[in-house]
PDB file of N, CA and C in Angstrom:
ATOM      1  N   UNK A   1     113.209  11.620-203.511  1.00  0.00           N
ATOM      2  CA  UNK A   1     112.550  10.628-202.687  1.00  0.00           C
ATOM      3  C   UNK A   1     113.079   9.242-203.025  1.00  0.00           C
ATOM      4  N   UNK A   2     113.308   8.168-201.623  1.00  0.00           N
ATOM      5  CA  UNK A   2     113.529   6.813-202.411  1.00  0.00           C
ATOM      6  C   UNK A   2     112.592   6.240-203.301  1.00  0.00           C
ATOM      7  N   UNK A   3     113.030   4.993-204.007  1.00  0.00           N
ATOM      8  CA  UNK A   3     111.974   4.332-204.324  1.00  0.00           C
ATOM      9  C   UNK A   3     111.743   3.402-203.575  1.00  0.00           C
ATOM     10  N   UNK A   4     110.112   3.306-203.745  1.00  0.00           N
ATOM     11  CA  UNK A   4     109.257   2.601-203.020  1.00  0.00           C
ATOM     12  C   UNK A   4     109.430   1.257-203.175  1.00  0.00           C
ATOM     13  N   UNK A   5     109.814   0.107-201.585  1.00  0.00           N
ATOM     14  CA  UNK A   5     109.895  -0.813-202.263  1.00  0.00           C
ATOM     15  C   UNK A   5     109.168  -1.534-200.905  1.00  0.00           C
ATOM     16  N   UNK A   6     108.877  -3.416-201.303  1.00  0.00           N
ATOM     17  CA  UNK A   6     108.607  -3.574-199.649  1.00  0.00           C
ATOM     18  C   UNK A   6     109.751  -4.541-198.861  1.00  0.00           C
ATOM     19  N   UNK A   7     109.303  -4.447-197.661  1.00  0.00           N
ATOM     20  CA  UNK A   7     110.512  -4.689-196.721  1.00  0.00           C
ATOM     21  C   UNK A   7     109.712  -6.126-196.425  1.00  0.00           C
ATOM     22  N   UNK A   8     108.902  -6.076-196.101  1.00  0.00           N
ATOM     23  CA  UNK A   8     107.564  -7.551-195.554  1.00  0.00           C
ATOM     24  C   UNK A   8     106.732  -7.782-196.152  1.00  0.00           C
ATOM     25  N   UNK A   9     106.088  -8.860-195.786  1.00  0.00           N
ATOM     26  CA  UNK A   9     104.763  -8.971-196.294  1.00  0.00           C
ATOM     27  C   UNK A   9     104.581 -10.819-195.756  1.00  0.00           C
ATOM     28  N   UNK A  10     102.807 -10.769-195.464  1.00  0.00           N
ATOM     29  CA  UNK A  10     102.595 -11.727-194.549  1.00  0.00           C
ATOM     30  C   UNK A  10     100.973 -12.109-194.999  1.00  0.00           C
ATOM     31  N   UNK A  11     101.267 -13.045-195.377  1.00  0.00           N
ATOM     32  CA  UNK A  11      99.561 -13.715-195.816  1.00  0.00           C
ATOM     33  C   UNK A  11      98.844 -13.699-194.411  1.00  0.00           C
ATOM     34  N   UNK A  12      98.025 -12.995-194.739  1.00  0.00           N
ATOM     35  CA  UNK A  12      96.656 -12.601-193.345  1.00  0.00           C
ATOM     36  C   UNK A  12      95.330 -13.969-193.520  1.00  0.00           C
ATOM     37  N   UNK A  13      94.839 -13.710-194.422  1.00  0.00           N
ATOM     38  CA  UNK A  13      93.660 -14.737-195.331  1.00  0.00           C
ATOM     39  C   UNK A  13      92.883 -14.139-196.105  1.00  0.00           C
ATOM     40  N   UNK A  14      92.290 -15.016-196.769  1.00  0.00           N
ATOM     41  CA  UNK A  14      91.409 -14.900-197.921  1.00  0.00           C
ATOM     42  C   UNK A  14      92.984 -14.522-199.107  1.00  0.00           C
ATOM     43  N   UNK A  15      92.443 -12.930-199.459  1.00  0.00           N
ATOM     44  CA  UNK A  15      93.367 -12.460-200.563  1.00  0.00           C
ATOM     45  C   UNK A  15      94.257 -11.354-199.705  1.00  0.00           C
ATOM     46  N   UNK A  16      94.136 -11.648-198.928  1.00  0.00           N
ATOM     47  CA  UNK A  16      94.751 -10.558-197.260  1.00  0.00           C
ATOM     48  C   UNK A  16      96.102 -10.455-197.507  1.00  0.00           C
ATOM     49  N   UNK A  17      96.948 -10.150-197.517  1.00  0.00           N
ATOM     50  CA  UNK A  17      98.545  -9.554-197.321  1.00  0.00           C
ATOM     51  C   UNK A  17      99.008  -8.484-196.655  1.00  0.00           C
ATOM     52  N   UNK A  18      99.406  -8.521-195.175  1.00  0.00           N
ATOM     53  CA  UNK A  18     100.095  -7.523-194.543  1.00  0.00           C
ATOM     54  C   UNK A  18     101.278  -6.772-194.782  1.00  0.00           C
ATOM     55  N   UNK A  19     101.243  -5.878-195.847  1.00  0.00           N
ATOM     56  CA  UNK A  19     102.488  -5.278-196.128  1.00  0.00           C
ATOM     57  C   UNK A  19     103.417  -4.002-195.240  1.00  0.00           C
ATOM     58  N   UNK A  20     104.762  -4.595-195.207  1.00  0.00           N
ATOM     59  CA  UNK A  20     105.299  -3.181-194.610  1.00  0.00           C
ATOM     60  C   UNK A  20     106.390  -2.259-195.927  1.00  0.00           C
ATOM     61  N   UNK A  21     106.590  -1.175-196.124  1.00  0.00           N
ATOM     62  CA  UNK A  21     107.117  -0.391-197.136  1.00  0.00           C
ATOM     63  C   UNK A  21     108.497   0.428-196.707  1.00  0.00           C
ATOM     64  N   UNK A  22     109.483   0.572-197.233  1.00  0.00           N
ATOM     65  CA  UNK A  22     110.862   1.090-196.680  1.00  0.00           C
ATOM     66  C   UNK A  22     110.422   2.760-196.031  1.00  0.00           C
ATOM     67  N   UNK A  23     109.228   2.967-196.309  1.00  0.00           N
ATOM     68  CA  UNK A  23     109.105   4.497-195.875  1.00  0.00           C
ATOM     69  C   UNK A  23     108.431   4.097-194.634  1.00  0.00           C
ATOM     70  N   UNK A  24     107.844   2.876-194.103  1.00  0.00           N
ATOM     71  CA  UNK A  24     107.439   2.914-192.876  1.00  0.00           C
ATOM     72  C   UNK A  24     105.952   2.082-192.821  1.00  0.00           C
ATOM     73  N   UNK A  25     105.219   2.817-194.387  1.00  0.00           N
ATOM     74  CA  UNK A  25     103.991   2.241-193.792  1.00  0.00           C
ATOM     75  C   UNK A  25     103.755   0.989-193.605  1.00  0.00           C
ATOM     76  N   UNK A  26     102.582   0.626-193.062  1.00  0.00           N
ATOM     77  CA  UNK A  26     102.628  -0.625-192.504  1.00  0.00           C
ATOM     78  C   UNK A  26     100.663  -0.711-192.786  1.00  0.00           C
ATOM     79  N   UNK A  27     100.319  -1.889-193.566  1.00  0.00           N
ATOM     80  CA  UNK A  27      98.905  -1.788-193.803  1.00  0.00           C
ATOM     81  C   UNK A  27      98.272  -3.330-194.437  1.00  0.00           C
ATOM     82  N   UNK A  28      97.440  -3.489-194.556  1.00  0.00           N
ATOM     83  CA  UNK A  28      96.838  -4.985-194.772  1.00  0.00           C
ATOM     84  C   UNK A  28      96.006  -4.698-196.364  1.00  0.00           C
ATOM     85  N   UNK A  29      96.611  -5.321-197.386  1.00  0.00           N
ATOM     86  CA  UNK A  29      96.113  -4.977-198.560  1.00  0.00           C
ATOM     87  C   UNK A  29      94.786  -6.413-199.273  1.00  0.00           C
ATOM     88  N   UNK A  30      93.915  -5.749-199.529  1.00  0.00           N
ATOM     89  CA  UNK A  30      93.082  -7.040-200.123  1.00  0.00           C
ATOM     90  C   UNK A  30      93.001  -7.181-201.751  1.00  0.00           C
ATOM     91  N   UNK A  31      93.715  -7.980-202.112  1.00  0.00           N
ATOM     92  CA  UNK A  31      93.758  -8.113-203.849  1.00  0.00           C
ATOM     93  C   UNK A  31      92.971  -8.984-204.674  1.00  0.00           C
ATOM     94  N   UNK A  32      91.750  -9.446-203.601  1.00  0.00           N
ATOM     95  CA  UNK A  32      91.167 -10.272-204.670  1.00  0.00           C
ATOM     96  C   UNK A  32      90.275 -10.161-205.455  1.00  0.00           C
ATOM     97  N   UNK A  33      90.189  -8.158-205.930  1.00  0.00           N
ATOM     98  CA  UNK A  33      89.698  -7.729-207.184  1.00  0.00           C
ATOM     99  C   UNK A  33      90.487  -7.529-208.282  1.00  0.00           C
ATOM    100  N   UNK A  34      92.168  -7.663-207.698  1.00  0.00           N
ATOM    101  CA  UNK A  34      92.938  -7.429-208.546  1.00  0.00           C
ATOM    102  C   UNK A  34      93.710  -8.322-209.571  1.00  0.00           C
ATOM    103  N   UNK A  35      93.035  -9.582-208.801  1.00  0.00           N
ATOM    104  CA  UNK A  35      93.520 -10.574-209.844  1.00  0.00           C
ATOM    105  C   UNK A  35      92.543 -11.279-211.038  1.00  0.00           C
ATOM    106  N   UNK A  36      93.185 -10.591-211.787  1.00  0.00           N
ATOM    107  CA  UNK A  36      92.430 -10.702-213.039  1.00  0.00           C
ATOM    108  C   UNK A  36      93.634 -11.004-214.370  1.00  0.00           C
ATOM    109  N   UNK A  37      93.017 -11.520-215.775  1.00  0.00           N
ATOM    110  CA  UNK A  37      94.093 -11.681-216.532  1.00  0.00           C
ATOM    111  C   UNK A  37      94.999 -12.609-216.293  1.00  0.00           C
ATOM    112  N   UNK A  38      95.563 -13.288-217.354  1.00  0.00           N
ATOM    113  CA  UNK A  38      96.398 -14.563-216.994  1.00  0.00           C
ATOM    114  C   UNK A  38      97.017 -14.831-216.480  1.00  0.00           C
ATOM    115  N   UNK A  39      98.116 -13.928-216.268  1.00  0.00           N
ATOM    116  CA  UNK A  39      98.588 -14.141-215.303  1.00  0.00           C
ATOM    117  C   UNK A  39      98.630 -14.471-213.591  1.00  0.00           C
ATOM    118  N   UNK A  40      97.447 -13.293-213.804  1.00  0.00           N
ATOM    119  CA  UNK A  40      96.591 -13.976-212.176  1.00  0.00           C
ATOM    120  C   UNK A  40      95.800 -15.034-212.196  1.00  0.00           C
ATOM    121  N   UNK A  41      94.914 -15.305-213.150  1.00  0.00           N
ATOM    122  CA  UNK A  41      94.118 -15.859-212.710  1.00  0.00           C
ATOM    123  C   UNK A  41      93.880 -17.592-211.896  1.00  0.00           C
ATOM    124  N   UNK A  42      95.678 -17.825-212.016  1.00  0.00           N
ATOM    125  CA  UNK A  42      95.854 -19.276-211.116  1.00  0.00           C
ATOM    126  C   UNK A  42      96.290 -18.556-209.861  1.00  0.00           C
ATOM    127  N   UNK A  43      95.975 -17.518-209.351  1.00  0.00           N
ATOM    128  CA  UNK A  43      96.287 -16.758-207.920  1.00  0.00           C
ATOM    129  C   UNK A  43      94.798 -17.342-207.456  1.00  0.00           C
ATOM    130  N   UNK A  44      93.746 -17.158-208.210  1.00  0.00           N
ATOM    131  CA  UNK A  44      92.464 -17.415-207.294  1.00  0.00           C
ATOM    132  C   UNK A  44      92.406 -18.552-206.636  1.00  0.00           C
ATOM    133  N   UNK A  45      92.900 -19.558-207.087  1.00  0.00           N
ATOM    134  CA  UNK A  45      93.152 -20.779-205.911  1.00  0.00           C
ATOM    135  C   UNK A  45      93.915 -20.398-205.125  1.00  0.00           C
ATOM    136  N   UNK A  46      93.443 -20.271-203.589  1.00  0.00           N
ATOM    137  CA  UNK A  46      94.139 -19.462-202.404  1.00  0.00           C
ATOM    138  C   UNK A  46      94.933 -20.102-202.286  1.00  0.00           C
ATOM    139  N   UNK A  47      95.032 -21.413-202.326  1.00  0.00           N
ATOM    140  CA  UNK A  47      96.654 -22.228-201.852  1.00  0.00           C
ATOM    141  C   UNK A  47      97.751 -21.878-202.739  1.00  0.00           C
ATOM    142  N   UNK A  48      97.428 -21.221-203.868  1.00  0.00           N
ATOM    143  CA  UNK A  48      98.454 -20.857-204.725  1.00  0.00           C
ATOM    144  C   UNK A  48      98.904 -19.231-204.510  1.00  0.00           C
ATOM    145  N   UNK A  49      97.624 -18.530-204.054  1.00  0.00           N
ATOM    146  CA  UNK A  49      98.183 -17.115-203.651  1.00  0.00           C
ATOM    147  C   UNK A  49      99.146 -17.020-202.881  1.00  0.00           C
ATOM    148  N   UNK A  50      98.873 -17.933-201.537  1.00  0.00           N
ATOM    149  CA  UNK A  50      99.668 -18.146-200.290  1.00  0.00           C
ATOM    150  C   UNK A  50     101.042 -18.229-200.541  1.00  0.00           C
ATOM    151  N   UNK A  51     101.344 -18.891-201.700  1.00  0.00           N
ATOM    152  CA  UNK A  51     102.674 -19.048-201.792  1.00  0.00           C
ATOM    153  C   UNK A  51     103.443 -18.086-202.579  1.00  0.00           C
ATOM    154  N   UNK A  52     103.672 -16.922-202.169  1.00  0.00           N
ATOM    155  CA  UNK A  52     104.136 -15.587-202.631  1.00  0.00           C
ATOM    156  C   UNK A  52     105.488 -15.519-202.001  1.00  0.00           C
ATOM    157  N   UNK A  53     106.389 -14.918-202.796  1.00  0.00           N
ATOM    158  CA  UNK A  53     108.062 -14.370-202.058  1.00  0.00           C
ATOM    159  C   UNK A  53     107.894 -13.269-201.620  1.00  0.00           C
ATOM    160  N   UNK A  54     109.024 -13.201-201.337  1.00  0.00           N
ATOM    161  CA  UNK A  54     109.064 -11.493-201.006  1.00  0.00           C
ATOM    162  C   UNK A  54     110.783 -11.291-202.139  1.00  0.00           C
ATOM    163  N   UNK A  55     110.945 -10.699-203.156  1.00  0.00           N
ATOM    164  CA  UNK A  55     111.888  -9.841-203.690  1.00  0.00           C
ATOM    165  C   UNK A  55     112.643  -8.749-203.288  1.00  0.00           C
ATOM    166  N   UNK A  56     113.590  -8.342-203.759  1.00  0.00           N
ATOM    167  CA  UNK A  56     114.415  -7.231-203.535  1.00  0.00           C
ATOM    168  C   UNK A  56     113.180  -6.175-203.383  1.00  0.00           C
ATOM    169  N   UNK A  57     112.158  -6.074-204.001  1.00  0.00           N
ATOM    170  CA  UNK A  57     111.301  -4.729-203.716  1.00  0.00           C
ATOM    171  C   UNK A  57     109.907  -4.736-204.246  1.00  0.00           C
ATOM    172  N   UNK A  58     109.558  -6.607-204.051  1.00  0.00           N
ATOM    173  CA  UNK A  58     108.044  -6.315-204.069  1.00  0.00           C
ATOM    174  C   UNK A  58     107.679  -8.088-203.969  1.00  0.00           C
ATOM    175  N   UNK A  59     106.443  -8.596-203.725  1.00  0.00           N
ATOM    176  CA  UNK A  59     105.807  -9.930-204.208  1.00  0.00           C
ATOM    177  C   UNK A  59     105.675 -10.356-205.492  1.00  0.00           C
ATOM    178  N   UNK A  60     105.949 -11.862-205.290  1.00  0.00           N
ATOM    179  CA  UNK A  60     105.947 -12.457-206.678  1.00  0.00           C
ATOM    180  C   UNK A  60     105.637 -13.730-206.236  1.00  0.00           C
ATOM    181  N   UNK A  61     105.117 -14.509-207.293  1.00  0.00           N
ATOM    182  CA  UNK A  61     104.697 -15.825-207.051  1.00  0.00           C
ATOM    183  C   UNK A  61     105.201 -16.676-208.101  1.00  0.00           C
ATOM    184  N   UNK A  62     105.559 -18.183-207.830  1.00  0.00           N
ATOM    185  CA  UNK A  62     106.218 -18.643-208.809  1.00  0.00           C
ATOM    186  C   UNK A  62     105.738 -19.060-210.551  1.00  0.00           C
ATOM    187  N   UNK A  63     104.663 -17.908-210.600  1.00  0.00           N
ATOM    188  CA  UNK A  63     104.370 -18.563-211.903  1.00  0.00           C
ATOM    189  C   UNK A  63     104.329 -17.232-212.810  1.00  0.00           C
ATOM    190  N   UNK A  64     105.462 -16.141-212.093  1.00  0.00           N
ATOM    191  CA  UNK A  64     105.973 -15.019-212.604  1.00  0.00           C
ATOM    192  C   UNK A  64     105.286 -13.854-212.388  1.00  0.00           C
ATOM    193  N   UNK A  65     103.764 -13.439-211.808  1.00  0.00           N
ATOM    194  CA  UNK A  65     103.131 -13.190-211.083  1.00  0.00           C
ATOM    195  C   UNK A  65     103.290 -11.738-210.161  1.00  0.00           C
ATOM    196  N   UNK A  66     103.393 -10.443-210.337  1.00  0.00           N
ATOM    197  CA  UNK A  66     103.701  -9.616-209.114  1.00  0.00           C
ATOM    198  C   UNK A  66     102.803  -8.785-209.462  1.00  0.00           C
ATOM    199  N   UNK A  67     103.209  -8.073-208.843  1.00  0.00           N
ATOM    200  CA  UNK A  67     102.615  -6.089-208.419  1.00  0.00           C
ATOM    201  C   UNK A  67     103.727  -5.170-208.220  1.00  0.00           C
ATOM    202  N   UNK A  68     103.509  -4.469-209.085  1.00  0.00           N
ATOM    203  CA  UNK A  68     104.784  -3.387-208.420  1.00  0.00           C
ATOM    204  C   UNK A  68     104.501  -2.596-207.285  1.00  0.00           C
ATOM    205  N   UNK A  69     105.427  -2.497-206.715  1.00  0.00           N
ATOM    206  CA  UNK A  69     105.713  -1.957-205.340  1.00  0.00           C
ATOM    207  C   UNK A  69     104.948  -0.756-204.897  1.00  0.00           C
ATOM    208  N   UNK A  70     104.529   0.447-206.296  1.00  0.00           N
ATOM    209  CA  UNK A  70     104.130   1.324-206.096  1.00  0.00           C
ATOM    210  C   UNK A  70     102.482   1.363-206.321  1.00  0.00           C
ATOM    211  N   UNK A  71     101.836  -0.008-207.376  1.00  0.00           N
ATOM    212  CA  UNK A  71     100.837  -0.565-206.947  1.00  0.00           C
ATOM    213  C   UNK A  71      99.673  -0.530-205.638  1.00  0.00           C
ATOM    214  N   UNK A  72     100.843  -1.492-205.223  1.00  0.00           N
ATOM    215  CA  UNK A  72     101.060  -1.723-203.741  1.00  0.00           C
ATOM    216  C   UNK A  72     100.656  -0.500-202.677  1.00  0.00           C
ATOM    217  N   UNK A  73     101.935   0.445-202.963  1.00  0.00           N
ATOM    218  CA  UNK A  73     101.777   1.128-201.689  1.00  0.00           C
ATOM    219  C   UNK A  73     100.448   2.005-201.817  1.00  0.00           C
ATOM    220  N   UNK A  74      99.895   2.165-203.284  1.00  0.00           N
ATOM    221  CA  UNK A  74      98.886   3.276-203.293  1.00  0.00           C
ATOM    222  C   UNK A  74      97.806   2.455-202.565  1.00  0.00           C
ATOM    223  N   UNK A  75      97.360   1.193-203.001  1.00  0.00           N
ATOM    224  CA  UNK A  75      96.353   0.311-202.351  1.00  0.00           C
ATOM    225  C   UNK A  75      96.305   0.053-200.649  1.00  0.00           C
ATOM    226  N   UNK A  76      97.805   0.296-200.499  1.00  0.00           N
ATOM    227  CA  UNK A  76      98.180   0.223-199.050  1.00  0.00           C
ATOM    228  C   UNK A  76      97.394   1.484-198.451  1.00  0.00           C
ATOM    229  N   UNK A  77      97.813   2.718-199.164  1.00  0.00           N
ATOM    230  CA  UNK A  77      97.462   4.164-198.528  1.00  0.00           C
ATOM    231  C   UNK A  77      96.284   4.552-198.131  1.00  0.00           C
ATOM    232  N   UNK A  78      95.429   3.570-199.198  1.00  0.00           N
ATOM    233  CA  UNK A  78      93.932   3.882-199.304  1.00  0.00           C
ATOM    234  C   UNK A  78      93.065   2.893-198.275  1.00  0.00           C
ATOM    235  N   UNK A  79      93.955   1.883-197.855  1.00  0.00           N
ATOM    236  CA  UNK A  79      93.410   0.888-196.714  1.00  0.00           C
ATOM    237  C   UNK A  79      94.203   1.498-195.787  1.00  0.00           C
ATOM    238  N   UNK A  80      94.725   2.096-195.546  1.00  0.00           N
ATOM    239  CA  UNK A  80      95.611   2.761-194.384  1.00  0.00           C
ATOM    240  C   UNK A  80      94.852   3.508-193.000  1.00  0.00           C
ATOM    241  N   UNK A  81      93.697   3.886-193.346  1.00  0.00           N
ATOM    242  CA  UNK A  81      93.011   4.920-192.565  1.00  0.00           C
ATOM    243  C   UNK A  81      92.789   3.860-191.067  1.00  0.00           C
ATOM    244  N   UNK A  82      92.206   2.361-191.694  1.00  0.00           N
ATOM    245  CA  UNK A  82      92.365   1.269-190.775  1.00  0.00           C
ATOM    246  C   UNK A  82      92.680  -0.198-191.195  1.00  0.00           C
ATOM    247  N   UNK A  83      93.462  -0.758-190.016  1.00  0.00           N
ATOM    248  CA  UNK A  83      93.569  -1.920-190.904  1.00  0.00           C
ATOM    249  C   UNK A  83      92.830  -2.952-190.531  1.00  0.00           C
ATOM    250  N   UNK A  84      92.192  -3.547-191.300  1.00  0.00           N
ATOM    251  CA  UNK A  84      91.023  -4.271-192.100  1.00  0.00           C
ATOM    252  C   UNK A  84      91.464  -5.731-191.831  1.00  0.00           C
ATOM    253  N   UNK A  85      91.226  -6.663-191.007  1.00  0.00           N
ATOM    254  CA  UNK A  85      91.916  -8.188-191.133  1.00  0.00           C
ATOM    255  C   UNK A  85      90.259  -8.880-191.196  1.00  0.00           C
ATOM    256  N   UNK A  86      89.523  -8.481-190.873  1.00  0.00           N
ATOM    257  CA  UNK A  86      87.951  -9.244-190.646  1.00  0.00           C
ATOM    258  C   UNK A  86      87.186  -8.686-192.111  1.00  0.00           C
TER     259      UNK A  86
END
């Protein structure tokens, strides 16, 4: 199987991120239980979440900041059934 990586991703709001994945899926992930620990915890100011990259194969923010890809897609899978923007 490849590895999982993402192709997109699109600040929705709040802690919202529309991710798409090289296998296809396509789903709206909400992370703002997941930021926790120092590294996150200057993500909770939303103007600072907002400003996320997109990498060779996942999000990152400039204060070194990510999720791995496979993170990602499981959180994706489990919001997958519908996607959730409200």
């Amino acid at each position: 199987m490849k590895h999982i990586k993402l192709i997109s991703a699109n600040y929705i709001k709040d802690y919202k991120i529309e991710v798409t994945f090289n296998n296809g899926l396509k789903s709206v992930v909400d992370l703002e239980n997941e930021l926790w620990g120092e590294i996150f915890e200057p993500l909770k100011d939303r103007d600072k979440f907002k400003k996320f990259n997109l990498n060779p194969f996942t999000i990152e923010w400039e204060n070194g900041a990510d999720f791995s890809p496979e993170f990602l897609y499981e959180l994706a899978s489990k919001e997958n059934s519908e996607i959730k923007i409200n």
